[in-house]
N, C-alpha and C. Protein backbone atom coordinates (compact mmCIF):
# COMPACT_ATOMS: atom_id res chain seq x y z
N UNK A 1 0.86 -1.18 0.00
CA UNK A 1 0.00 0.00 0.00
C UNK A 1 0.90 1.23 0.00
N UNK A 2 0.61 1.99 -1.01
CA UNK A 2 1.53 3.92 -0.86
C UNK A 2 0.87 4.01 0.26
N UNK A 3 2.05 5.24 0.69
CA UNK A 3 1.98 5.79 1.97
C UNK A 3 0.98 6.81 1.79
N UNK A 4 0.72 7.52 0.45
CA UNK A 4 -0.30 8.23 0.59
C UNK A 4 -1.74 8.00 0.65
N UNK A 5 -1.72 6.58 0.12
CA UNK A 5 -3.23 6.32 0.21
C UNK A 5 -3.33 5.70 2.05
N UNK A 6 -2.28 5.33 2.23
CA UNK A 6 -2.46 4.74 3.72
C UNK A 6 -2.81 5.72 4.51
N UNK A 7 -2.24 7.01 4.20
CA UNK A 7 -2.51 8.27 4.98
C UNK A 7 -3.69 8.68 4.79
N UNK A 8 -4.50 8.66 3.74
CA UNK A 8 -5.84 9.12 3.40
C UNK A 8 -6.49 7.98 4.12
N UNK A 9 -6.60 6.52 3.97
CA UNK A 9 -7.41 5.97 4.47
C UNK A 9 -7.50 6.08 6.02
N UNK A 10 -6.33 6.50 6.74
CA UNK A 10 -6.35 6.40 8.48
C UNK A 10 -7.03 7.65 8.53
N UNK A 11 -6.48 8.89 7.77
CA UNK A 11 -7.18 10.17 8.16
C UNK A 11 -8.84 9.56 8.04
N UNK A 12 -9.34 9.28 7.14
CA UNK A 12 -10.85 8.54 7.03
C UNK A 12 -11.35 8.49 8.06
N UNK A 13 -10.71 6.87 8.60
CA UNK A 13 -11.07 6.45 9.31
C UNK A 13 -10.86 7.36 10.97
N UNK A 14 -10.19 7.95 11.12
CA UNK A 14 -10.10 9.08 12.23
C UNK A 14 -11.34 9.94 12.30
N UNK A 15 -11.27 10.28 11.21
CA UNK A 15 -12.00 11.77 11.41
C UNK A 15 -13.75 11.18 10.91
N UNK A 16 -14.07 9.96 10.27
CA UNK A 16 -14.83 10.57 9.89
C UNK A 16 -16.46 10.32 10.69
N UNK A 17 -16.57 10.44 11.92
CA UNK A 17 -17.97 10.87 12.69
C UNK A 17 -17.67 12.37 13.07
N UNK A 18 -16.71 13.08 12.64
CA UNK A 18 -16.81 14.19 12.70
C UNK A 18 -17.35 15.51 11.87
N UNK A 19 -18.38 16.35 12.67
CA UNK A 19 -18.63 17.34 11.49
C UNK A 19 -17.76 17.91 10.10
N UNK A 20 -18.34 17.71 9.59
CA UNK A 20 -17.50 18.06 7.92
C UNK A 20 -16.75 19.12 8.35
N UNK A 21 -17.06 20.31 8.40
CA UNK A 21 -15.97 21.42 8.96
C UNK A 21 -14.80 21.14 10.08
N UNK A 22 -15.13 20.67 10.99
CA UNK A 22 -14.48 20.52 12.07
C UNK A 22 -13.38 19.27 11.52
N UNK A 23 -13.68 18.32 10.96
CA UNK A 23 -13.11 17.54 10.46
C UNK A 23 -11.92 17.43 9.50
N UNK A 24 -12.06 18.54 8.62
CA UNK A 24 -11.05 18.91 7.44
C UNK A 24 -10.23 20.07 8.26
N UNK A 25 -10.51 20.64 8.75
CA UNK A 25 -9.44 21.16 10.03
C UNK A 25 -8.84 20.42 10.86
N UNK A 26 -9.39 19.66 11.33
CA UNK A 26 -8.55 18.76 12.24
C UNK A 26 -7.69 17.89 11.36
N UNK A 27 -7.94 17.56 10.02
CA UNK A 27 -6.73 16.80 9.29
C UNK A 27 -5.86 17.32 8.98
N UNK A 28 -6.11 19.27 8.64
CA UNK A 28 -4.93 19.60 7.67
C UNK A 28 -4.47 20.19 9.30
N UNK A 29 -4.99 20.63 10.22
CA UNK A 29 -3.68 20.98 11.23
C UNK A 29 -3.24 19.79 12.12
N UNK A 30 -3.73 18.62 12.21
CA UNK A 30 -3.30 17.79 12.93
C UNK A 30 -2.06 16.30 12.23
N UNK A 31 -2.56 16.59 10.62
CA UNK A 31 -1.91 15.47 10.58
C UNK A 31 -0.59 15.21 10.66
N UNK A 32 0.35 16.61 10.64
CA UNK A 32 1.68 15.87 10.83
C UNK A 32 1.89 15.14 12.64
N UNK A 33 1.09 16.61 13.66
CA UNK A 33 1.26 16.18 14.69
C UNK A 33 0.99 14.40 15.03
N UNK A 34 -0.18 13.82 14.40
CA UNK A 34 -0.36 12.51 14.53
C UNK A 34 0.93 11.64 13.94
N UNK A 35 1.09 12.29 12.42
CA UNK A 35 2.51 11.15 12.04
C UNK A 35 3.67 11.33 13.17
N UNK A 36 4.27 12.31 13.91
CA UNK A 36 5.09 12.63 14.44
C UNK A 36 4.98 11.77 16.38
N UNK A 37 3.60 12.10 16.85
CA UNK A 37 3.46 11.57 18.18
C UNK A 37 2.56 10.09 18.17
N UNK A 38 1.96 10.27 16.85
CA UNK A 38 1.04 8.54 16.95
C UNK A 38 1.25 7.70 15.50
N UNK A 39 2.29 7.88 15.62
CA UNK A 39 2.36 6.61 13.84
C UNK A 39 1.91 5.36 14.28
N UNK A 40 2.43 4.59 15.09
CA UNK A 40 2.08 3.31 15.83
C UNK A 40 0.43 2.94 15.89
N UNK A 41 -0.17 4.25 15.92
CA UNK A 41 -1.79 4.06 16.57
C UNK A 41 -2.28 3.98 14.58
N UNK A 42 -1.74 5.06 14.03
CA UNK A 42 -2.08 5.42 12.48
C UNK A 42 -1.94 3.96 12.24
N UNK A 43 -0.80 3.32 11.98
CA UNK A 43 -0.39 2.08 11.60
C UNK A 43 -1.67 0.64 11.65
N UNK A 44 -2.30 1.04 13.08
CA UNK A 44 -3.17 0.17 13.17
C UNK A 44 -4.49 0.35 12.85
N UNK A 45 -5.43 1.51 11.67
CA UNK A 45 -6.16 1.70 11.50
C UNK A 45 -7.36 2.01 12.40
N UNK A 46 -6.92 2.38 13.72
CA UNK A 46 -8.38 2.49 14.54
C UNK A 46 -8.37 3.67 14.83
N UNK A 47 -9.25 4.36 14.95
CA UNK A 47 -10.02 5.77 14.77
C UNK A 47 -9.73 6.00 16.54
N UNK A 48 -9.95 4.77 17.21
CA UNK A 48 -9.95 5.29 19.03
C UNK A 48 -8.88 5.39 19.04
N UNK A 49 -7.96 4.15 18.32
CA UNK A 49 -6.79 4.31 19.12
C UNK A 49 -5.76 5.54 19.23
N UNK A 50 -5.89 5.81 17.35
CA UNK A 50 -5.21 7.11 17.23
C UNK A 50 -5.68 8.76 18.03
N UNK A 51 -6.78 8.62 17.76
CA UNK A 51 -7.68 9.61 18.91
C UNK A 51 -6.89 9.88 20.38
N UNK A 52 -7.59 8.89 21.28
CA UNK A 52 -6.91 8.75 22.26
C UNK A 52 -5.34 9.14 22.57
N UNK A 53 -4.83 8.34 21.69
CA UNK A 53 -3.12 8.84 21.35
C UNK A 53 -2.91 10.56 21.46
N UNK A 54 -3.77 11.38 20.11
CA UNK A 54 -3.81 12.33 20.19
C UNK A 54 -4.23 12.90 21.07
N UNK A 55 -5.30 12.83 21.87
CA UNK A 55 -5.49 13.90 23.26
C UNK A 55 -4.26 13.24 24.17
N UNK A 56 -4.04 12.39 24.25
CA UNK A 56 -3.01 12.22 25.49
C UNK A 56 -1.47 12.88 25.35
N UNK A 57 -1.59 13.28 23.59
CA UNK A 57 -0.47 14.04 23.30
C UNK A 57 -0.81 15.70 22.88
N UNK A 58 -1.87 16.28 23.00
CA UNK A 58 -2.40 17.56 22.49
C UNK A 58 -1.81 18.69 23.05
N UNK A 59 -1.01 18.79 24.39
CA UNK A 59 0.22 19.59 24.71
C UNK A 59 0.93 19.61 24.04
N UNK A 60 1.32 18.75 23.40
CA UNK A 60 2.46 18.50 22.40
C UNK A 60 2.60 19.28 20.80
N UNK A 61 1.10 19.01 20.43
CA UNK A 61 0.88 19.55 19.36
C UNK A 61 1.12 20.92 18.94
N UNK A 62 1.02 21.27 17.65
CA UNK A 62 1.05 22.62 17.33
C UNK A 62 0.02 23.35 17.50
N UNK A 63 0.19 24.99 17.77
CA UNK A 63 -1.06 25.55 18.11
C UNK A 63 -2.50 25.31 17.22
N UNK A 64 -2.14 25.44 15.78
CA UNK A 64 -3.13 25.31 14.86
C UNK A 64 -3.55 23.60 15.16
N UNK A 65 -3.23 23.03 15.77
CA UNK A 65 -3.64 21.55 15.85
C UNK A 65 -4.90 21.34 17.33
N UNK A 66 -4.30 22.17 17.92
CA UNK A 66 -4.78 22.24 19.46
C UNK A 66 -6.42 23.18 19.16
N UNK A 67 -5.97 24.25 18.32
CA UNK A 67 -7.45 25.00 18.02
C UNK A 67 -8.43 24.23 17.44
N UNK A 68 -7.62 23.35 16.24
CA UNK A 68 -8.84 22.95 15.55
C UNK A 68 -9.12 21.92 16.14
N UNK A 69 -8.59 20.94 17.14
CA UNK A 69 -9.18 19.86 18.29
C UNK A 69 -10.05 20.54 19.43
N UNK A 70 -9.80 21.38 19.68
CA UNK A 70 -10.86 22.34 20.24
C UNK A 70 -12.36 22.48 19.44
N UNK A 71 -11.85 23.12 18.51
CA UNK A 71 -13.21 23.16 17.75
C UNK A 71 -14.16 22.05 17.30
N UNK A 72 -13.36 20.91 17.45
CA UNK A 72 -13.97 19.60 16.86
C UNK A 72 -14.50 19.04 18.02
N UNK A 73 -14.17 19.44 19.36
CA UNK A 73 -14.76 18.83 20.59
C UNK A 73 -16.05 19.80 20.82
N UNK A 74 -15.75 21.00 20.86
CA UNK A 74 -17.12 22.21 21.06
C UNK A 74 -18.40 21.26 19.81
N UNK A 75 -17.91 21.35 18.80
CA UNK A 75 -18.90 20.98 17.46
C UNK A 75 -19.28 19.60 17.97
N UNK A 76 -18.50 18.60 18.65
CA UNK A 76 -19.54 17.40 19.17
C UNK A 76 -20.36 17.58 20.18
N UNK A 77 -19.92 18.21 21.18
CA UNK A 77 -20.68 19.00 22.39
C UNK A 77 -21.92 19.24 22.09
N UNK A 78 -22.01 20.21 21.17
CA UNK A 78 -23.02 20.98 20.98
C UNK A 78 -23.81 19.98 19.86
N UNK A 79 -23.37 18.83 19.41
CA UNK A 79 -24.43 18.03 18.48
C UNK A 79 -24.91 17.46 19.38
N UNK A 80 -24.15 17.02 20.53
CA UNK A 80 -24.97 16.46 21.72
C UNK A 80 -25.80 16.78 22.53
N UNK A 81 -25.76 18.17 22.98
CA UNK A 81 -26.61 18.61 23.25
C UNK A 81 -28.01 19.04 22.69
N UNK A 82 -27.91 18.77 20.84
CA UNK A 82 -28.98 19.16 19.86
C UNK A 82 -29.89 18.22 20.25
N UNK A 83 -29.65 16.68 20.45
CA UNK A 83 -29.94 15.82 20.32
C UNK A 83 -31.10 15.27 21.84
């Protein structure tokens, strides 16, 4: 498998119960931070595992990574609360 389609399919599978907006932000500012602190989790295709990985590393991240994980947690919040 290219590495680029491997990268598209984990981003997929990461992001995708997330609002469309919130979602394409969180890939283009998060994904190097994920290749860099969670390749291991990427590697194994699971959406929790890499997740998880990422908040337990979101200090770490870059600012633009940390905002738009912000924004992607407010935007589930508030679908939850729609509901």
């Amino acid at each position: 498998m290219s590495k680029a389609v491997f990268i598209l399919t984990a981003s997929a599978l990461l992001l995708s119960t997330a609002p469309l907006s919130a979602q394409d932000n969180v890939r283009q500012a998060c994904m190097p931070d994920i290749r860099k602190y969670c390749s291991a989790e990427l590697a194994t295709f699971s959406r929790d595992n890499v997740r998880a990985c990422l908040i337990k590393n979101i200090k770490k991240t870059s600012p633009a990574c940390q905002v738009a994980a912000k924004a992607r947690r407010d935007a589930e919040r508030a679908k939850k609360k729609g509901n």
